[in-house]
Protein backbone atom coordinates (compact mmCIF):
# COMPACT_ATOMS: atom_id res chain seq x y z
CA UNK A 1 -12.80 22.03 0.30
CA UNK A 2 -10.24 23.21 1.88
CA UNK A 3 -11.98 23.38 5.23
CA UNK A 4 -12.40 20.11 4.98
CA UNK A 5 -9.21 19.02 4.11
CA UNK A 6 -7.97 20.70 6.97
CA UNK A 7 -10.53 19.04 8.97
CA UNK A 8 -9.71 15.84 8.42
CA UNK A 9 -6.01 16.31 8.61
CA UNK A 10 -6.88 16.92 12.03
CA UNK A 11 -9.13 13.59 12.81
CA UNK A 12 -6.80 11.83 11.06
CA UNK A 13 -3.66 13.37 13.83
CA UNK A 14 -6.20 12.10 16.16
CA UNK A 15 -6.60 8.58 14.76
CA UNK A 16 -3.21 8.29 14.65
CA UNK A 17 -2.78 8.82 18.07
CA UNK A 18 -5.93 6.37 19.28
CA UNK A 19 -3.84 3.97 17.24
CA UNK A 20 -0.24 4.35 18.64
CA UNK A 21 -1.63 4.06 22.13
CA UNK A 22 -3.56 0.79 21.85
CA UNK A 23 -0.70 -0.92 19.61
CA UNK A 24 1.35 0.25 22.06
CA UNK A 25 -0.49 -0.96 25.12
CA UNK A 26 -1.20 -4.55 23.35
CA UNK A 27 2.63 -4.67 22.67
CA UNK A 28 3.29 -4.37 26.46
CA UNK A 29 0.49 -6.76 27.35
CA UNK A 30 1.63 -9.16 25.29
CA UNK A 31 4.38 -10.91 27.43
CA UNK A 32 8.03 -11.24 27.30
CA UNK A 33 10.16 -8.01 27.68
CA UNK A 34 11.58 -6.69 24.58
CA UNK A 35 15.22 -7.24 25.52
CA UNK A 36 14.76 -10.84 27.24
CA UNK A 37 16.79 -12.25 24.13
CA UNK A 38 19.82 -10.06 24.51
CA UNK A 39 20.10 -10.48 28.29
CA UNK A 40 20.73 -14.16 27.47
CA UNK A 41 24.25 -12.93 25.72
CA UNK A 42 26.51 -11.52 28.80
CA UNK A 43 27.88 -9.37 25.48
CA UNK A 44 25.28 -7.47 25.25
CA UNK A 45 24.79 -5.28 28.81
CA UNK A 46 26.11 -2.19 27.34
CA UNK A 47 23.57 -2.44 24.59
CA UNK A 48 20.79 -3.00 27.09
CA UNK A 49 21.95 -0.45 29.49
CA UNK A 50 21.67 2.07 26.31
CA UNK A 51 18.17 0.90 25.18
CA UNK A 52 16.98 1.29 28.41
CA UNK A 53 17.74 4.57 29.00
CA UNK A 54 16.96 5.57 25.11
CA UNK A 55 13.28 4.67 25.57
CA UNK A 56 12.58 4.84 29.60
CA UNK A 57 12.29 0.61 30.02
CA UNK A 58 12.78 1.21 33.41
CA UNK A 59 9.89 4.02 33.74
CA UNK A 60 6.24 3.44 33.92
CA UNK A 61 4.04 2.43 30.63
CA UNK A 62 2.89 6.10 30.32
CA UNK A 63 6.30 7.00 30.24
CA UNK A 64 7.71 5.10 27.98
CA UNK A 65 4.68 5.79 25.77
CA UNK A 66 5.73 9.46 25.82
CA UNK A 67 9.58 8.78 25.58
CA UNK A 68 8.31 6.53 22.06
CA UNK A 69 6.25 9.92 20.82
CA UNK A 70 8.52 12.24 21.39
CA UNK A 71 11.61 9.87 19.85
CA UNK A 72 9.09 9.23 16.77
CA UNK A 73 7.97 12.61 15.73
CA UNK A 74 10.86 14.90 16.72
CA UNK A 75 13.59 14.51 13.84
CA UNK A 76 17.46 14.38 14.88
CA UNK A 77 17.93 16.91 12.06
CA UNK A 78 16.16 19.35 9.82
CA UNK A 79 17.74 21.29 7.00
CA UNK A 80 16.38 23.65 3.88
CA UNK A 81 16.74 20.78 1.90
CA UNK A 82 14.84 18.47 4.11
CA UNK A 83 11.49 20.93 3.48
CA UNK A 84 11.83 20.03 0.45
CA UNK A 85 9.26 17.15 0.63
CA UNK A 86 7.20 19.29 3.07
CA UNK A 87 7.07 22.07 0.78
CA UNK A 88 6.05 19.23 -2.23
CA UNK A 89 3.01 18.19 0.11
CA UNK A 90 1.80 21.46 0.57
CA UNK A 91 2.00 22.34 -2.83
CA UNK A 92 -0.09 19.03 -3.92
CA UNK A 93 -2.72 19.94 -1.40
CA UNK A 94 -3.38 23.36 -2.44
CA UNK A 95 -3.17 22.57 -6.54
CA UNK A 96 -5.48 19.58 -5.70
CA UNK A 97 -8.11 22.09 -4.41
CA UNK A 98 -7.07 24.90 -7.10
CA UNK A 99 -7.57 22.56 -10.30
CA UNK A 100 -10.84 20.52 -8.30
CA UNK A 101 -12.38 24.00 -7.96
CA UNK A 102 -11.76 25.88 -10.92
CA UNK A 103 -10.73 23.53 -13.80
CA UNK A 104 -13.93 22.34 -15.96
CA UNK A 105 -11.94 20.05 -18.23
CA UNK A 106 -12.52 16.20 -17.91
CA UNK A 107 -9.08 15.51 -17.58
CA UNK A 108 -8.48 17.49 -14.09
CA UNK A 109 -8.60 13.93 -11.93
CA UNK A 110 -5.73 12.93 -14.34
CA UNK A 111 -4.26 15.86 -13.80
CA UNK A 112 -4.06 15.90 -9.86
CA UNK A 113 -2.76 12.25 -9.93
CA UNK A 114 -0.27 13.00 -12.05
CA UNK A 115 0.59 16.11 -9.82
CA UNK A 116 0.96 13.98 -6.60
CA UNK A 117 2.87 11.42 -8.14
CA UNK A 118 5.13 13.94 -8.99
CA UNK A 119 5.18 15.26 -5.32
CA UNK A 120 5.95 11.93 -4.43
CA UNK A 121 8.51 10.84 -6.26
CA UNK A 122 10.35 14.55 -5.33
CA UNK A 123 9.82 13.70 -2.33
CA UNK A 124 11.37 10.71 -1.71
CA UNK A 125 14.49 11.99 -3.93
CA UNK A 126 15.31 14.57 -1.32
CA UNK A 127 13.85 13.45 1.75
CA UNK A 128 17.36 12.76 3.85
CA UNK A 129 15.34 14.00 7.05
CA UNK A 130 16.22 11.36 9.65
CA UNK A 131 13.69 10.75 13.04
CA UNK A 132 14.93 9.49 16.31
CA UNK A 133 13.43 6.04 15.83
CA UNK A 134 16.36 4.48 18.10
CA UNK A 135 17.65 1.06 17.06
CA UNK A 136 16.23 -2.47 16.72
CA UNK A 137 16.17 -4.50 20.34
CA UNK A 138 17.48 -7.43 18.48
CA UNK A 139 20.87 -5.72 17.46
CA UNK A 140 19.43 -5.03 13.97
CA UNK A 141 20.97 -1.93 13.64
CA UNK A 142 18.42 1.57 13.45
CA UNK A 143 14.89 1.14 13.20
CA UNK A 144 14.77 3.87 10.69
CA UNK A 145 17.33 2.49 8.37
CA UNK A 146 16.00 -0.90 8.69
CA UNK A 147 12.59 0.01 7.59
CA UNK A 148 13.41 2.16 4.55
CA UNK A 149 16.30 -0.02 3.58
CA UNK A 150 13.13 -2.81 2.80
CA UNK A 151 10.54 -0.09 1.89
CA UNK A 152 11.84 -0.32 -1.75
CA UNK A 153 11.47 -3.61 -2.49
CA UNK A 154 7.82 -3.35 -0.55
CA UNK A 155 6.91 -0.88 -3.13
CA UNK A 156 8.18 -2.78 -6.02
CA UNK A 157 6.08 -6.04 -5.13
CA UNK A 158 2.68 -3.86 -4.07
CA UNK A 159 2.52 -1.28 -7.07
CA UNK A 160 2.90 -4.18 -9.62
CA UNK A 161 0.37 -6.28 -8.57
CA UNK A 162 -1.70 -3.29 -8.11
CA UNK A 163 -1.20 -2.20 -11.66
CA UNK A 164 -1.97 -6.22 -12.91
CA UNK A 165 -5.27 -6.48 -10.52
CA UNK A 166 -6.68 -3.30 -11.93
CA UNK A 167 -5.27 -3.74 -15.77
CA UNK A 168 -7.17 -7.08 -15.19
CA UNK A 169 -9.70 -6.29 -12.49
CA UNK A 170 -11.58 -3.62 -13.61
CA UNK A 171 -11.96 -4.58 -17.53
CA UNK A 172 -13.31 -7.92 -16.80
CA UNK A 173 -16.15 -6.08 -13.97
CA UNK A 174 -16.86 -3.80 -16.98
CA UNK A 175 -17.44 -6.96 -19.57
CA UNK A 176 -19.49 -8.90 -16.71
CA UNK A 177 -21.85 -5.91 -16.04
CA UNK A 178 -22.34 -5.26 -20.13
CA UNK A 179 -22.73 -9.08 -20.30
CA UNK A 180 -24.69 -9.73 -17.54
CA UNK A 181 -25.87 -13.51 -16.69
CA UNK A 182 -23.48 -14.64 -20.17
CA UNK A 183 -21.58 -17.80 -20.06
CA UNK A 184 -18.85 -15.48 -19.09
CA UNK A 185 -20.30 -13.28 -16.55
CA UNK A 186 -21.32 -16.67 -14.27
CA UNK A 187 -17.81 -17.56 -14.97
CA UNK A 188 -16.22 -14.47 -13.79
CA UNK A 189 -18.35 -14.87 -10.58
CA UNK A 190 -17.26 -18.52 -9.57
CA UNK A 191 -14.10 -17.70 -10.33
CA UNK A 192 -13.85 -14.54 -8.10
CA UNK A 193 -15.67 -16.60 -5.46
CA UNK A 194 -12.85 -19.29 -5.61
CA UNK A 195 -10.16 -16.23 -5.24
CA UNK A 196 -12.20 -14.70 -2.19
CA UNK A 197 -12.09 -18.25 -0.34
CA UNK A 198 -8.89 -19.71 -1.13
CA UNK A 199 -5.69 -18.48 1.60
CA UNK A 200 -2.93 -16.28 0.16
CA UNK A 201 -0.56 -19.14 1.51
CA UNK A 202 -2.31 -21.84 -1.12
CA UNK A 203 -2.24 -19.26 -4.32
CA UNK A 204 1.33 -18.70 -3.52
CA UNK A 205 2.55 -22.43 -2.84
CA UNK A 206 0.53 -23.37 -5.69
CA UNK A 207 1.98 -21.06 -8.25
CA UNK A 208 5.63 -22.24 -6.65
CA UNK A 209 4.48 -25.43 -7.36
CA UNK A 210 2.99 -25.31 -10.86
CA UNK A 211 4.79 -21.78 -12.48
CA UNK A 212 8.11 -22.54 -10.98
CA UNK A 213 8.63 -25.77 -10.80
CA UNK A 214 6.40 -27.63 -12.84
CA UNK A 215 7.40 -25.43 -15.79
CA UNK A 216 10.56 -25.57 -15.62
CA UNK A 217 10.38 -29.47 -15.70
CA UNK A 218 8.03 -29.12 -18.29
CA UNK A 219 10.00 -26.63 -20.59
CA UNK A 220 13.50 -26.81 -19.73
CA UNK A 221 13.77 -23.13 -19.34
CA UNK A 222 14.05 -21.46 -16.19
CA UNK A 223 10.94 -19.19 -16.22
CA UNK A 224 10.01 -18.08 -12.91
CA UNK A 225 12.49 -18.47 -9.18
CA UNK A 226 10.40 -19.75 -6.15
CA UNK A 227 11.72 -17.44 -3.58
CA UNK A 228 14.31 -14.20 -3.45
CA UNK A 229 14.26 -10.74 -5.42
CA UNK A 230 17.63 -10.83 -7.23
CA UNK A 231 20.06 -13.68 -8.10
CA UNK A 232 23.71 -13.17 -6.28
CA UNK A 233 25.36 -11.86 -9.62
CA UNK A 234 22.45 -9.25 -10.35
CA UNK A 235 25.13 -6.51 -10.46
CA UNK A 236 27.30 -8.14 -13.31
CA UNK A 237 24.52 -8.51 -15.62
CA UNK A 238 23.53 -6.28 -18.30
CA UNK A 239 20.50 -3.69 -18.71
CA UNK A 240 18.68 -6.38 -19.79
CA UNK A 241 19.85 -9.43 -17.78
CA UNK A 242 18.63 -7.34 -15.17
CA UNK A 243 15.53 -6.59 -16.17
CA UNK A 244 14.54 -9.99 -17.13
CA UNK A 245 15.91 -11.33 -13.61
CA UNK A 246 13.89 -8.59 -11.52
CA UNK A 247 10.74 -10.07 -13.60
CA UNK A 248 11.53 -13.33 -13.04
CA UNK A 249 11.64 -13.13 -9.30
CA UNK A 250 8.85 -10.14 -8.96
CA UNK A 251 6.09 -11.92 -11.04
CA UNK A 252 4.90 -14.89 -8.87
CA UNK A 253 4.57 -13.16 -6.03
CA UNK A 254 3.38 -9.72 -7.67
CA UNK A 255 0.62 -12.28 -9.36
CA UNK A 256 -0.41 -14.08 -6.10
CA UNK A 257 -1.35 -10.80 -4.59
CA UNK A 258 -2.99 -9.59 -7.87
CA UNK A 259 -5.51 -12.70 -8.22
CA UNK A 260 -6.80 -11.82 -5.11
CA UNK A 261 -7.19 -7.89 -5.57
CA UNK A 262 -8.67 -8.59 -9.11
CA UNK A 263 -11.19 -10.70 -7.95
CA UNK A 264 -12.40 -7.90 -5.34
CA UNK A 265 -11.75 -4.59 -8.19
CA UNK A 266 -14.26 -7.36 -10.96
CA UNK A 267 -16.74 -7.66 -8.60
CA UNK A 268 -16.81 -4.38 -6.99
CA UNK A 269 -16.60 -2.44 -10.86
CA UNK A 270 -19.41 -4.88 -12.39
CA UNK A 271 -21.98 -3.94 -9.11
CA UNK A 272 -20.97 -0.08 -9.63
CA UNK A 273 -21.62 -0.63 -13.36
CA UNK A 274 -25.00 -2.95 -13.21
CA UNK A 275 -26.37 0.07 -10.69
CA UNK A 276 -25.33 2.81 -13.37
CA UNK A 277 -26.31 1.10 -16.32
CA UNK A 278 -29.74 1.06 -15.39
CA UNK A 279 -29.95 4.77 -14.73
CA UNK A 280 -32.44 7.24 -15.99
CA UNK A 281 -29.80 9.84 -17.45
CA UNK A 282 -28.23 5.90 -19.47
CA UNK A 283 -31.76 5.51 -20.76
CA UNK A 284 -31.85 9.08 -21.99
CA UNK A 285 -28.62 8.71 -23.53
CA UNK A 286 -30.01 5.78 -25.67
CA UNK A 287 -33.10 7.17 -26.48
CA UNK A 288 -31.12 10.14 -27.96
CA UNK A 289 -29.49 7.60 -30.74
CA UNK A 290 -26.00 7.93 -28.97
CA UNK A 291 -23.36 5.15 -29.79
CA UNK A 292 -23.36 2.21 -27.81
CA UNK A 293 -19.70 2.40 -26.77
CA UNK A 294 -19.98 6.24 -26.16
CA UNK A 295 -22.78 5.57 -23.40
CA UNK A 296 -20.16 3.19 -21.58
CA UNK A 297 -17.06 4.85 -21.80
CA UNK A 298 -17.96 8.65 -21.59
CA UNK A 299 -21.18 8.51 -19.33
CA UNK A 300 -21.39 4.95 -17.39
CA UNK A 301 -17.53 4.07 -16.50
CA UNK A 302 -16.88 7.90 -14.97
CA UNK A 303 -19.55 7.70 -12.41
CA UNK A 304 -18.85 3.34 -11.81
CA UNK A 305 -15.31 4.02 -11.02
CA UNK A 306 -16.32 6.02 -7.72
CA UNK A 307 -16.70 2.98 -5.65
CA UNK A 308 -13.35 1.68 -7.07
CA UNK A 309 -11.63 4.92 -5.88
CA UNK A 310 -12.17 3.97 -2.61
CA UNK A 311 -10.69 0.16 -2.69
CA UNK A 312 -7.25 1.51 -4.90
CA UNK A 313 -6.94 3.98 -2.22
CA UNK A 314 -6.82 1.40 0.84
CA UNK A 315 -4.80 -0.84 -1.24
CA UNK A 316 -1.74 1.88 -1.92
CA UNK A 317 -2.14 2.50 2.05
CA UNK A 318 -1.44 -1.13 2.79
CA UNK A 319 1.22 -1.50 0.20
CA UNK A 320 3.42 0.49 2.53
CA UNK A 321 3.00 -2.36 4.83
CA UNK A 322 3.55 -5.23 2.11
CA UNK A 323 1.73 -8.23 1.77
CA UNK A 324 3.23 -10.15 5.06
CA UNK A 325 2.43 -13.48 3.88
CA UNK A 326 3.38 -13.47 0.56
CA UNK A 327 6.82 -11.95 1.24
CA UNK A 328 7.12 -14.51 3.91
CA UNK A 329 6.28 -17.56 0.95
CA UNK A 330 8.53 -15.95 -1.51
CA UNK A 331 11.35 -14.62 0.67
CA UNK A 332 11.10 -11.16 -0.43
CA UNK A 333 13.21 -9.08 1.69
CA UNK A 334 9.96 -6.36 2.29
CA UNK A 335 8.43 -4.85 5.10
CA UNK A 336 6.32 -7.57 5.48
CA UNK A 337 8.74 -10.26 6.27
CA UNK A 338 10.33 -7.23 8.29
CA UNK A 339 7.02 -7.01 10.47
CA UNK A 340 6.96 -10.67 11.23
CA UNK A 341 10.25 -10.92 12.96
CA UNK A 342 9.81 -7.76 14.43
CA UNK A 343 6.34 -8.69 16.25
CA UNK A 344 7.85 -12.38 17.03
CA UNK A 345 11.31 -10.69 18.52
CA UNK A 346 8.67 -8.33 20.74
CA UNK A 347 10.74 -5.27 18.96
CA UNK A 348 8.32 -2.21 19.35
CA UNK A 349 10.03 -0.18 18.13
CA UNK A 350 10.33 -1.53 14.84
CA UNK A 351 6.65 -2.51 15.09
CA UNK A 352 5.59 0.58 16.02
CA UNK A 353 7.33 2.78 13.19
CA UNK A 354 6.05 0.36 10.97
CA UNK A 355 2.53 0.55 12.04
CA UNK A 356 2.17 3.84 12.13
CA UNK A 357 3.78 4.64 8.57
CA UNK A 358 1.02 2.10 7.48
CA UNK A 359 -1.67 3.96 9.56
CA UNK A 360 -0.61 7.92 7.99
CA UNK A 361 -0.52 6.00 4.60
CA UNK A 362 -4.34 5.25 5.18
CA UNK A 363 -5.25 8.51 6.20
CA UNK A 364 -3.45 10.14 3.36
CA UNK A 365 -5.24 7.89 0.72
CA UNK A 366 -8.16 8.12 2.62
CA UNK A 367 -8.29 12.07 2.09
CA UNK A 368 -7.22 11.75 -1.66
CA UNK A 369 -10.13 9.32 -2.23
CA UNK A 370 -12.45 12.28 -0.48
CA UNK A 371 -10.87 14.97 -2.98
CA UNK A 372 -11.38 12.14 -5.72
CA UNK A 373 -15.05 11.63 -5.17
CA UNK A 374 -15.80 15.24 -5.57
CA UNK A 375 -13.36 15.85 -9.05
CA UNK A 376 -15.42 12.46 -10.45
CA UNK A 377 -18.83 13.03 -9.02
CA UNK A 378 -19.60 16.87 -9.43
CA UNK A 379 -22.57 16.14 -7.07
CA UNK A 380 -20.21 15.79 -3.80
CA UNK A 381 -19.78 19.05 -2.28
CA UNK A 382 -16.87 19.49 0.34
CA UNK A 383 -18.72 22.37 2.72
């Protein structure tokens, strides 16, 4: 396994690269120079004289393709402390192919997640490692505090409606498969149907409409806020006043993206569970007298949540990106709404770094849901 792990680190370097050079090339095709804004303040020459020479505008494409990658991937500084996350990495990789080769108990796919989420989070806590990113063409300040000063609130929004659309999701495909053709199970289908074909711009105006402001006429009581992520005197409320004011303003919009995902994770889980329920080893399982519920938890949901695997996984990559529209409905100060200006402002740099931490956060998960397959599904070998 390790092999391949290594293996695909490399395609993945690869990919990465394919990808920075035809974002990169479709940025310059796409019209306008970058600093045709600021050269419309007389203020602002000094600032354009240093951009230009910071990232080669005056220099061929190739050239300032090559000024981009070496600014991008060459940090400014590098300390012991900043290994820190790199040493956390390394660490999850190699007990991810320890406890996926030698541990026999059920529990080791628990176990690894819970081991990377701990990498993670130390991670993040000491990663003060700071790449030559360069600053935003619009004035915004640097590109590298700009996106990590949003990537919070990004993370915030994504991982809670992830958590809803698979707390929801994936018991309702389990209940459609054991229920198949019920009142419910057609039910379930038209309604994931509806969530399939209706825009991300109409659930989110709609629950504005109806959970915001409709309810509150309704009620009396402020329930939900139609745009925004805190009110202006968060930091003078309580524990608790703060707590119920972060829900308030993260629940609409964490809900439009979960309706959405749900629908896909119900559909998705009851095909992986129709296909495994009708199994020979199932059939054996009944014939042998076992419990009901003991055939679908213990022996049908393990090998139905494989598919799944790979759908969370691409869903955590795009997270790092945010959900562009719905921050840009609900004013949520995320990536998202980040990536907007940035591509209408023709900033590549701040289009680019954002890209490309949304392209290595697919390749990551996309390794993870590799290792995954083969710690679920003892028949995958990694050669």
């Amino acid at each position: 396994m390790l092999a391949y792990i290594t293996r695909r680190l490399v395609y993945g370097l690869v990919t990465l690269l394919a990808l920075s050079m035809v974002v990169f090339g479709l940025l310059q095709a796409s019209g306008g120079g970058p600093l045709n804004r600021l050269r419309l303040n007389p203020r602002m020459q000094d600032l354009i004289q240093e951009l230009t020479e910071l990232w080669g505008l005056d220099k061929p494409v190739y050239q300032q393709y090559l000024t981009w990658l070496k600014n991008y991937v060459t940090p400014e500084e590098f300390g012991l402390q900043n290994a820190i996350p790199i040493v956390m990495v390394l660490a999850a990789v190699g007990g991810t192919f320890l406890i996926a080769r030698y541990m026999k108990s059920h529990w080791k796919g628990g176990v690894i997640l819970l081991m990377w989420v701990v990498a993670i989070i130390v991670s993040v806590a000491n990663m003060n490692i700071e790449f030559n990113w360069g600053v935003s063409f619009q004035g915004g300040g640097s590109v590298w505090d700009l996106v990590f000063s949003r990537a919070g609130a990004t993370f915030r929004l994504g991982f809670t409606a992830l958590f809803l659309a698979l707390l929801i999701g994936i018991p309702l495909g389990i209940y459609q498969a054991v229920r198949q053709y019920s009142f419910f199970d057609q039910l379930g289908t038209v309604g994931a149907f509806l969530m399939f074909s209706t825009p991300i711009f109409v659930v989110g105006i709609g629950l504005q409409i109806v959970l915001a402001l409709y309810l509150e006429k309704w009620t009396g009581v402020k329930v939900f806020y139609v745009a925004g992520m805190n009110e202006p005197g968060y930091g003078d409320l309580s524990f608790w006043g703060q707590m119920k004011d972060t829900l308030q303003h993260l629940m609409l919009p964490a809900i439009s993206i979960a309706l959405i995902s749900l629908a896909g994770y119900a559909r998705f889980q009851r095909a992986s569970m129709l296909e495994v329920l009708h199994s020979d080893y199932l059939r054996t399982a009944k014939a042998k007298g076992l419990p009901r519920r003991t055939i679908i938890v213990k022996h049908a949901l393990r090998n139905a949540l494989i598919p799944i695997v790979t759908l969370v996984s691409i869903d955590i990559a795009f997270i790092i990106g945010g959900a562009i529209i719905t921050e840009s409905i609900f004013g949520w100060p995320g990536l998202g709404s980040l990536y907007i200006t940035a591509i209408d402002t023709v900033d590549y740099p701040l289009v680019m770094a954002i890209v490309m931490i949304i392209g290595i956060g697919i390749v990551i998960m996309n390794i993870v849901a590799d290792i995954m397959y083969g710690v679920m599904d003892p028949r995958v070998r990694y050669e």
